[in-house]
Each structure stands twice: as structure tokens, then as C-alpha cells.
PDB file of N, CA and C in Angstrom:
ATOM      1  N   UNK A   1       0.812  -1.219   0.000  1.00  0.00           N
ATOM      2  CA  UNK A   1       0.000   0.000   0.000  1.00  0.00           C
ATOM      3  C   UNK A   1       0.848   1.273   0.000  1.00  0.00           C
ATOM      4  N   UNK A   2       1.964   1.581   0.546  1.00  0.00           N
ATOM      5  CA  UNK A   2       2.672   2.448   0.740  1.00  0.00           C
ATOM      6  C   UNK A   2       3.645   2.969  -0.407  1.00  0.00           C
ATOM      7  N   UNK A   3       3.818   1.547  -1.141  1.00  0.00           N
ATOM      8  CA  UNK A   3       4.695   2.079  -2.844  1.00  0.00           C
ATOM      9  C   UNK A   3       3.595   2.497  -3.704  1.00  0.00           C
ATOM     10  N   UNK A   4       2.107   1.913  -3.632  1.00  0.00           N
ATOM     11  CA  UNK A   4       0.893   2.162  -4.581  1.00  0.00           C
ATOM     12  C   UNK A   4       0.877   4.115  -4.193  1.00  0.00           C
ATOM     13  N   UNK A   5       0.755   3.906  -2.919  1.00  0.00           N
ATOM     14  CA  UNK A   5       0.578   5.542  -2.982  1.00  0.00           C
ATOM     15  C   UNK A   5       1.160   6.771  -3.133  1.00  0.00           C
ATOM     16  N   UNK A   6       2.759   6.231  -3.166  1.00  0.00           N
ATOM     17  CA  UNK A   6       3.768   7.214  -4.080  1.00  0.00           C
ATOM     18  C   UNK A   6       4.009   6.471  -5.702  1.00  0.00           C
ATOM     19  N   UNK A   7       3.551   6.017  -5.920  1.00  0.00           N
ATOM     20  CA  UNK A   7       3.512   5.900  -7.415  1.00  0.00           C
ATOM     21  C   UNK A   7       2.329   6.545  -7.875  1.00  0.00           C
ATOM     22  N   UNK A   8       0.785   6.619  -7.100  1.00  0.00           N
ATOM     23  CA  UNK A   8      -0.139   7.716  -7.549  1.00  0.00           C
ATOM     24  C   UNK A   8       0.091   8.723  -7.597  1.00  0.00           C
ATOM     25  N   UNK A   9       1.160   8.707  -6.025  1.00  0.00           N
ATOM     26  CA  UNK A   9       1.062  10.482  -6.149  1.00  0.00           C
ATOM     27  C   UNK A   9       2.121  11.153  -7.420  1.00  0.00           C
ATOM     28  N   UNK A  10       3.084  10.070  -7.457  1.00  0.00           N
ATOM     29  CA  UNK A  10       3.934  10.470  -8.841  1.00  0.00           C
ATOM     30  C   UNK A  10       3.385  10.517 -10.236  1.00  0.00           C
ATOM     31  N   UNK A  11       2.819   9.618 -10.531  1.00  0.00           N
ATOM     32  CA  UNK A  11       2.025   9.707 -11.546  1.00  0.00           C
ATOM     33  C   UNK A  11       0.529  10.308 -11.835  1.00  0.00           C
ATOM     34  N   UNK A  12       0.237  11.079 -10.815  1.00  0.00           N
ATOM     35  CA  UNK A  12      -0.999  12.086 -10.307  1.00  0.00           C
ATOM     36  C   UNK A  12      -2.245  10.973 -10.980  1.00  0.00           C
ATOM     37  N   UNK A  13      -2.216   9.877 -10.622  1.00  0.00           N
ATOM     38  CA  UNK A  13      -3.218   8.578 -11.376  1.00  0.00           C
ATOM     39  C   UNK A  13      -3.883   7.821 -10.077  1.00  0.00           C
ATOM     40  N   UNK A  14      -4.727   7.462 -10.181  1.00  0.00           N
ATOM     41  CA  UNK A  14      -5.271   6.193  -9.150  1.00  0.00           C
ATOM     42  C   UNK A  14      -5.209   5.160  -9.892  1.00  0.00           C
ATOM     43  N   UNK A  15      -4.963   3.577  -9.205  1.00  0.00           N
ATOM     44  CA  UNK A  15      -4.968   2.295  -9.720  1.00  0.00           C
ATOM     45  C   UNK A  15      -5.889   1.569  -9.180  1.00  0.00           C
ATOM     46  N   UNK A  16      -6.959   1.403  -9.837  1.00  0.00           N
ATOM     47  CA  UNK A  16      -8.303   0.631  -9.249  1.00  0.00           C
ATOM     48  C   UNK A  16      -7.152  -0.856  -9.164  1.00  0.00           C
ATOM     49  N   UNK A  17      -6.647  -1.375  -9.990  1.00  0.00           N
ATOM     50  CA  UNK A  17      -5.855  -2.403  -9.629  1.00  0.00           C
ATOM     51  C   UNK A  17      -4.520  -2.272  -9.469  1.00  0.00           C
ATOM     52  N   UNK A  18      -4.015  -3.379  -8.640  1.00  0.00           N
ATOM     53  CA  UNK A  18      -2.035  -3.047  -8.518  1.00  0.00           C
ATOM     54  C   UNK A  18      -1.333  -4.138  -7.434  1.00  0.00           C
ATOM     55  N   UNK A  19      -1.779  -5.278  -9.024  1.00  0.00           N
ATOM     56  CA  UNK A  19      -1.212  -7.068  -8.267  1.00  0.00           C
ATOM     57  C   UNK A  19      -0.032  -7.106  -9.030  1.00  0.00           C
ATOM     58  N   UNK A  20       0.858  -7.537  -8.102  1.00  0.00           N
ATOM     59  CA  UNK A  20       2.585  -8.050  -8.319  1.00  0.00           C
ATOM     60  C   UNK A  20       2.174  -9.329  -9.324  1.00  0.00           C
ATOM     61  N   UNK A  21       2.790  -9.476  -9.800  1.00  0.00           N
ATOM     62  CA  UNK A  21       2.849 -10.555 -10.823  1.00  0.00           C
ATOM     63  C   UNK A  21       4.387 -10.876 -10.744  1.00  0.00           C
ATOM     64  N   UNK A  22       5.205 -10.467 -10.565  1.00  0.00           N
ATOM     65  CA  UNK A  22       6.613 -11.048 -10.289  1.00  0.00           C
ATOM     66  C   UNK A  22       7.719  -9.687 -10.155  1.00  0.00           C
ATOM     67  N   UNK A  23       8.553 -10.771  -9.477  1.00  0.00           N
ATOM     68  CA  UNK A  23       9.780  -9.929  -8.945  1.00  0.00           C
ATOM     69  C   UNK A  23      10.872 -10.293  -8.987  1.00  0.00           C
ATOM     70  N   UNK A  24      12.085  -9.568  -8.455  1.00  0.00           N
ATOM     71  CA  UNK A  24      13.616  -9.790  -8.678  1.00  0.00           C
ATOM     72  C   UNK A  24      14.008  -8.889  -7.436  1.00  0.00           C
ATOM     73  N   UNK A  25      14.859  -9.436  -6.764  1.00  0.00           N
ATOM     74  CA  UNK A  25      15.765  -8.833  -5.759  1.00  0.00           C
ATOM     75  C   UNK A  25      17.410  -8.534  -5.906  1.00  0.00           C
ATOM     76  N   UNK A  26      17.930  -7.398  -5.531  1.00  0.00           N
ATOM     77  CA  UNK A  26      19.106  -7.024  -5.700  1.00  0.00           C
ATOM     78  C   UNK A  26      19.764  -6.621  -4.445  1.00  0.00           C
ATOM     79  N   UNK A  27      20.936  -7.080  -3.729  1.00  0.00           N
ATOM     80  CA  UNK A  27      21.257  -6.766  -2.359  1.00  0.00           C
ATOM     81  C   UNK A  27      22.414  -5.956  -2.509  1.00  0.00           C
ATOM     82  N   UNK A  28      22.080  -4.934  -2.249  1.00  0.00           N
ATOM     83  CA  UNK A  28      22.760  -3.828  -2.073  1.00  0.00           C
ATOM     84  C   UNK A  28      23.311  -3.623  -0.115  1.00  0.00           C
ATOM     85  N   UNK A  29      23.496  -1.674  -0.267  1.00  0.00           N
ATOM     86  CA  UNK A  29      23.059  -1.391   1.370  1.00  0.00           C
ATOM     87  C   UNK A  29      21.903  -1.349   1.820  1.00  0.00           C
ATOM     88  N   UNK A  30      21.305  -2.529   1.790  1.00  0.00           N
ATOM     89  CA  UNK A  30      19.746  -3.006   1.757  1.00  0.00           C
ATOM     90  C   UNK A  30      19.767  -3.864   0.562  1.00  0.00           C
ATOM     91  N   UNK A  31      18.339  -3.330   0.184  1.00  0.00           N
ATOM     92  CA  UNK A  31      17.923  -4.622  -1.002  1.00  0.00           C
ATOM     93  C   UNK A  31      16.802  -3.739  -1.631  1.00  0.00           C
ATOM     94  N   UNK A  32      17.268  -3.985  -3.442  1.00  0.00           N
ATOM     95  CA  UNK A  32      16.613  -3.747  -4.066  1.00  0.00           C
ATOM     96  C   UNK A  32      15.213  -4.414  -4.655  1.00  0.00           C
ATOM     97  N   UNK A  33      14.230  -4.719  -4.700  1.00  0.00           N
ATOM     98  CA  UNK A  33      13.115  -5.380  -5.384  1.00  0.00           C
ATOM     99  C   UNK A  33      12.446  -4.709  -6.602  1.00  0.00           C
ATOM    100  N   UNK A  34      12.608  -5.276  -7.541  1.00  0.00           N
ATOM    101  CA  UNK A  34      12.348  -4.875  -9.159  1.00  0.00           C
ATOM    102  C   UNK A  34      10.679  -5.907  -8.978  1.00  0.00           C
ATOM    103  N   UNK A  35       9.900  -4.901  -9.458  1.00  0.00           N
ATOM    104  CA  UNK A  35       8.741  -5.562  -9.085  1.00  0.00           C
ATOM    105  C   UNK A  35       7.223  -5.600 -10.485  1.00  0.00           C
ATOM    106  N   UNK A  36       7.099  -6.858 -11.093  1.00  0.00           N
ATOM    107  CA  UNK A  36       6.477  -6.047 -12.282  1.00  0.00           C
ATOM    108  C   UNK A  36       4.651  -6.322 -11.611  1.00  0.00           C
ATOM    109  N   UNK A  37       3.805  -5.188 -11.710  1.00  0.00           N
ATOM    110  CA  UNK A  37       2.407  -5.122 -11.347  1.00  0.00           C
ATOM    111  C   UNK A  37       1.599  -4.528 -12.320  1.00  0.00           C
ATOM    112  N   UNK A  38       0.451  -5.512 -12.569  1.00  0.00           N
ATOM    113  CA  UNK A  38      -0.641  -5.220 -13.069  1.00  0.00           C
ATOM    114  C   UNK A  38      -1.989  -3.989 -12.382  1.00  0.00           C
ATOM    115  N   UNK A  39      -1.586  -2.692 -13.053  1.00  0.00           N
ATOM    116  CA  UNK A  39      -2.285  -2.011 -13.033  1.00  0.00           C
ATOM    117  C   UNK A  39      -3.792  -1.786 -13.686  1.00  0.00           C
ATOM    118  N   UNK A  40      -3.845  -2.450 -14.817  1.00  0.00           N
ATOM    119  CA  UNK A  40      -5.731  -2.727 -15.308  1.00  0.00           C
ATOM    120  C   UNK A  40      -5.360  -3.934 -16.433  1.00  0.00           C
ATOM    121  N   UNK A  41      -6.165  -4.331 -17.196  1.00  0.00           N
ATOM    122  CA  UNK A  41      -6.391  -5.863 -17.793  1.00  0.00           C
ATOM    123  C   UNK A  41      -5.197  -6.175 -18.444  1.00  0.00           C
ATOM    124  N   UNK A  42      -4.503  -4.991 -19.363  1.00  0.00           N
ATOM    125  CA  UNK A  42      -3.506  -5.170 -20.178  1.00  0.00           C
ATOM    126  C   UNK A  42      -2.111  -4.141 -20.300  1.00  0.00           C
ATOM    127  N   UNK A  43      -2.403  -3.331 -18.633  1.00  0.00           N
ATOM    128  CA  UNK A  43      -1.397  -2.304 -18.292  1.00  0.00           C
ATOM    129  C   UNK A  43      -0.525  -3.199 -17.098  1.00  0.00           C
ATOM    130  N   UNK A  44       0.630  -3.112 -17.049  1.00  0.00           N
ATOM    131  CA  UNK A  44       1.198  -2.648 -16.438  1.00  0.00           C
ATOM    132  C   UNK A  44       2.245  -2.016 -15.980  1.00  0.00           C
ATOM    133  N   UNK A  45       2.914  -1.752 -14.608  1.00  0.00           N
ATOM    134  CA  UNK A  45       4.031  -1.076 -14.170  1.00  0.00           C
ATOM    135  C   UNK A  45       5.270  -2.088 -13.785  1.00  0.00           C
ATOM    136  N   UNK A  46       6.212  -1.013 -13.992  1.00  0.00           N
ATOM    137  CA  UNK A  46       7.787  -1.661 -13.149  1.00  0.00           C
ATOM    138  C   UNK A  46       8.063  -0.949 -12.573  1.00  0.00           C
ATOM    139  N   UNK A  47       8.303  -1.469 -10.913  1.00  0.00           N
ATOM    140  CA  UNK A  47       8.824  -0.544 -10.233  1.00  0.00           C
ATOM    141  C   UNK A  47      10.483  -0.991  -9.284  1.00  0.00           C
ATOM    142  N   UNK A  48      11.135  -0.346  -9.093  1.00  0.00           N
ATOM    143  CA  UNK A  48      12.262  -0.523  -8.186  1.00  0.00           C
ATOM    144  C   UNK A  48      11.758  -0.058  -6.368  1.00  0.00           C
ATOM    145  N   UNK A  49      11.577  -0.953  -6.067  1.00  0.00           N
ATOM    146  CA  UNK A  49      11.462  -0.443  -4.696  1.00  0.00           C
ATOM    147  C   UNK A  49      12.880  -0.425  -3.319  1.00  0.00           C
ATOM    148  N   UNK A  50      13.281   0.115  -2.828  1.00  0.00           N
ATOM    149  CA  UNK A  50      14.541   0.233  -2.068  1.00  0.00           C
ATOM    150  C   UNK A  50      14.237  -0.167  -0.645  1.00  0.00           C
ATOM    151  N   UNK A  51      14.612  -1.326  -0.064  1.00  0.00           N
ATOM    152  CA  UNK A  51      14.135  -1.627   1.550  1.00  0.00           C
ATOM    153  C   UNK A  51      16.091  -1.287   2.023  1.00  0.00           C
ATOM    154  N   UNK A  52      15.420  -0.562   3.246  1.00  0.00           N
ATOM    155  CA  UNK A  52      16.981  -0.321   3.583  1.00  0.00           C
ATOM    156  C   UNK A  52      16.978  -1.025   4.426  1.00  0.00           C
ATOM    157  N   UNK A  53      18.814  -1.417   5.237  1.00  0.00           N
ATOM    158  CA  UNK A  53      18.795  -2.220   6.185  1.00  0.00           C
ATOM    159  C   UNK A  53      17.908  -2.256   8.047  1.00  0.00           C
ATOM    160  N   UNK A  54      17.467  -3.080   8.294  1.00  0.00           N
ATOM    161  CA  UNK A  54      17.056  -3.196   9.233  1.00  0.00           C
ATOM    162  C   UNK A  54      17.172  -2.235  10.598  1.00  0.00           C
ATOM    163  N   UNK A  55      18.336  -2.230  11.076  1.00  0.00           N
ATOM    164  CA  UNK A  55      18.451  -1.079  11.875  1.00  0.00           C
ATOM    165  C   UNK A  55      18.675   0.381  11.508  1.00  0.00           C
ATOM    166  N   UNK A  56      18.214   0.697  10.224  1.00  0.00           N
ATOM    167  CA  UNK A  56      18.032   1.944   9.712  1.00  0.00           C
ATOM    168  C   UNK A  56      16.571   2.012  10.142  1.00  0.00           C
ATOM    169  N   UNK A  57      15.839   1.371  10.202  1.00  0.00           N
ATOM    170  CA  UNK A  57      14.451   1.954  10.481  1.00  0.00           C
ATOM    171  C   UNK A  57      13.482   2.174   9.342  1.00  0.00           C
ATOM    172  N   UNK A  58      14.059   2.439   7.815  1.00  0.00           N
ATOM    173  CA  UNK A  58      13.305   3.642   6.903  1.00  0.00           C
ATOM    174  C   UNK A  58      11.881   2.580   6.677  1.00  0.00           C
ATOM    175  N   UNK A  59      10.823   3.389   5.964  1.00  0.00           N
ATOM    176  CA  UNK A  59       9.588   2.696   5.409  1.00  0.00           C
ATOM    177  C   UNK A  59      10.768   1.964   3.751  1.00  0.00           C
ATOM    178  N   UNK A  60       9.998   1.436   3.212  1.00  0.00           N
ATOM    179  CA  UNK A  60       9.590   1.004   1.552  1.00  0.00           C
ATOM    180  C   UNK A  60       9.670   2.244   0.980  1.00  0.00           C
ATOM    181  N   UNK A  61      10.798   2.039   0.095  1.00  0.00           N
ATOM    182  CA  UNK A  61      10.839   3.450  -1.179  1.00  0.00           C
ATOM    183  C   UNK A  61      10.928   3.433  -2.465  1.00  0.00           C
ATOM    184  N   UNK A  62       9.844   3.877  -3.397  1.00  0.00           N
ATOM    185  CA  UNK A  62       9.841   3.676  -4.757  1.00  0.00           C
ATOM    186  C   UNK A  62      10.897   4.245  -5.195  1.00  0.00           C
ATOM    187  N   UNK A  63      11.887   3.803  -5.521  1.00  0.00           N
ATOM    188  CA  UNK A  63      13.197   4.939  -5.792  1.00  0.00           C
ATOM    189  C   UNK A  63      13.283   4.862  -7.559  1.00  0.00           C
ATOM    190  N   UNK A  64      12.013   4.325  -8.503  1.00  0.00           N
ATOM    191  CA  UNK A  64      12.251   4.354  -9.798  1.00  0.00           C
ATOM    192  C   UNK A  64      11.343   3.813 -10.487  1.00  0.00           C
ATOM    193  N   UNK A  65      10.443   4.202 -11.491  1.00  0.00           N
ATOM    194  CA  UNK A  65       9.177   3.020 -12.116  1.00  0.00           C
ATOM    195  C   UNK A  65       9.498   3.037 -13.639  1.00  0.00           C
ATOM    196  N   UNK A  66       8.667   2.639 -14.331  1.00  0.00           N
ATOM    197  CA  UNK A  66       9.050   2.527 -15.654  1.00  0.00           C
ATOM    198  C   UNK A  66       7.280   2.152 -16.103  1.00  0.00           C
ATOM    199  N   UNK A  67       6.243   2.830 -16.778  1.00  0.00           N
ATOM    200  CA  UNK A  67       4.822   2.658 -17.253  1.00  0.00           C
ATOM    201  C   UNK A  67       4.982   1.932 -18.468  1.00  0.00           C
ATOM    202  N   UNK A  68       3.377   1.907 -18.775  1.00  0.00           N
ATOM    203  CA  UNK A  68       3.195   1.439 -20.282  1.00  0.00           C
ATOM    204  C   UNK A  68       4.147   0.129 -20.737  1.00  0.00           C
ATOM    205  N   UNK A  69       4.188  -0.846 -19.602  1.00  0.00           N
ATOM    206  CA  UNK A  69       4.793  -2.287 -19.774  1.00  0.00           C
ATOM    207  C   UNK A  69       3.922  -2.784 -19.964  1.00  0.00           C
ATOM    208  N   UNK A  70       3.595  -3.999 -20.844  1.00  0.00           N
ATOM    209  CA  UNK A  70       2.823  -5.428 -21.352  1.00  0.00           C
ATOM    210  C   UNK A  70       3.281  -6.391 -20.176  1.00  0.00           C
ATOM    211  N   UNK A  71       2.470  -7.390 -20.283  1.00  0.00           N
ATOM    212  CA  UNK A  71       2.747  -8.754 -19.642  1.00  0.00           C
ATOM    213  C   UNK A  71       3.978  -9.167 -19.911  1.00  0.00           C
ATOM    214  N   UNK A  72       4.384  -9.488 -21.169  1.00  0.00           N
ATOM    215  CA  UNK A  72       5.483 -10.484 -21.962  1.00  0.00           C
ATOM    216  C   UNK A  72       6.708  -9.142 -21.510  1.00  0.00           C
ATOM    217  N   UNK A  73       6.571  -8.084 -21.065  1.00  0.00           N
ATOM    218  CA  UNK A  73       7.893  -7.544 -21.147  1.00  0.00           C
ATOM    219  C   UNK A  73       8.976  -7.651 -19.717  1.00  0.00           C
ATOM    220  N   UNK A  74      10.202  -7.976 -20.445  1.00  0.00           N
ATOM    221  CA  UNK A  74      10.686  -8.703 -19.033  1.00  0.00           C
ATOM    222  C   UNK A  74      11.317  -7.462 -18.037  1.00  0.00           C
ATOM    223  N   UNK A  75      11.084  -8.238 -17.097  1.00  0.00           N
ATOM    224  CA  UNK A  75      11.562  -7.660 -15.565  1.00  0.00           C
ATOM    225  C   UNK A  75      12.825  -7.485 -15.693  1.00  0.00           C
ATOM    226  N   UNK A  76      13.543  -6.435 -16.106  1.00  0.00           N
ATOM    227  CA  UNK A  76      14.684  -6.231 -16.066  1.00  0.00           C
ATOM    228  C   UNK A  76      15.588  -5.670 -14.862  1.00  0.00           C
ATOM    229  N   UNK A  77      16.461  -5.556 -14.685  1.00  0.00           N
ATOM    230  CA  UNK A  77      17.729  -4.277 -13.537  1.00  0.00           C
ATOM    231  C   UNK A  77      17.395  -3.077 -14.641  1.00  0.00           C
ATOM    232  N   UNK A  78      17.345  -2.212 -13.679  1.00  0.00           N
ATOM    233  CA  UNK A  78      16.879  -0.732 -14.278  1.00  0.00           C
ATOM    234  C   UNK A  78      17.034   0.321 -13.234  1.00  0.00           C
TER     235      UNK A  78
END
């Protein structure tokens, strides 16, 4: 809920839908999650989300998206 609502507010859009359909992790200082979600029947998004390490405390941060992805398009590092 918390990446859906800075990706609205970035993209000044509401997502009646916004199911993960698959992902990829990258371990950084934290960990990256490349995440591809279905936003309506034949839209969706890629997003990079940034979890920092544990005793940092921070929330979930969209730190990058990419729109106007298909199903078939792959989940790339971006």
C-alpha cells in the first residue's frame, strides 16, 4: 500500500488495480526489489522499490518506475 501511494502520487493517477505478478531482488546497502504489477487488464508497471537495512528503520521506497509495460515484457535491472 505504501509504494501504490507514491507511485499515484507520482504519476498524479489512481490504480483501481495493482497485483505483483513477479519480482527480482538485488542486495545492495539493503535490497533492491524490481517488481512487475498489473495495473488494469492489459497495463502494467515496473517498479524498483529500495528496503533499507534493518536497523536503519526507513519505510519502503519507490526509488524508480518505468509505465506502459505489457505482460510479456521482461523484468529487467533498471
Amino acid at each position: 500500500p505504501k509504494v501504490k501511494a507514491q507511485l499515484e502520487e507520482r504519476e498524479n493517477k489512481k490504480y483501481a488495480t495493482f497485483k505483483a505478478v513477479e519480482f527480482r531482488s538485488q542486495v545492495v546497502a539493503g535490497r533492491n526489489y524490481f517488481i512487475k504489477v498489473q495495473v488494469d487488464d492489459d497495463e502494467f508497471v515496473h517498479l524498483r522499490v529500495f528496503q533499507s537495512l534493518p536497523h536503519e528503520n526507513k519505510p519502503l521506497a519507490l526509488s524508480s518506475y518505468q509505465t506502459n509495460k505489457a505482460r510479456h515484457d521482461e523484468l529487467a535491472y533498471f
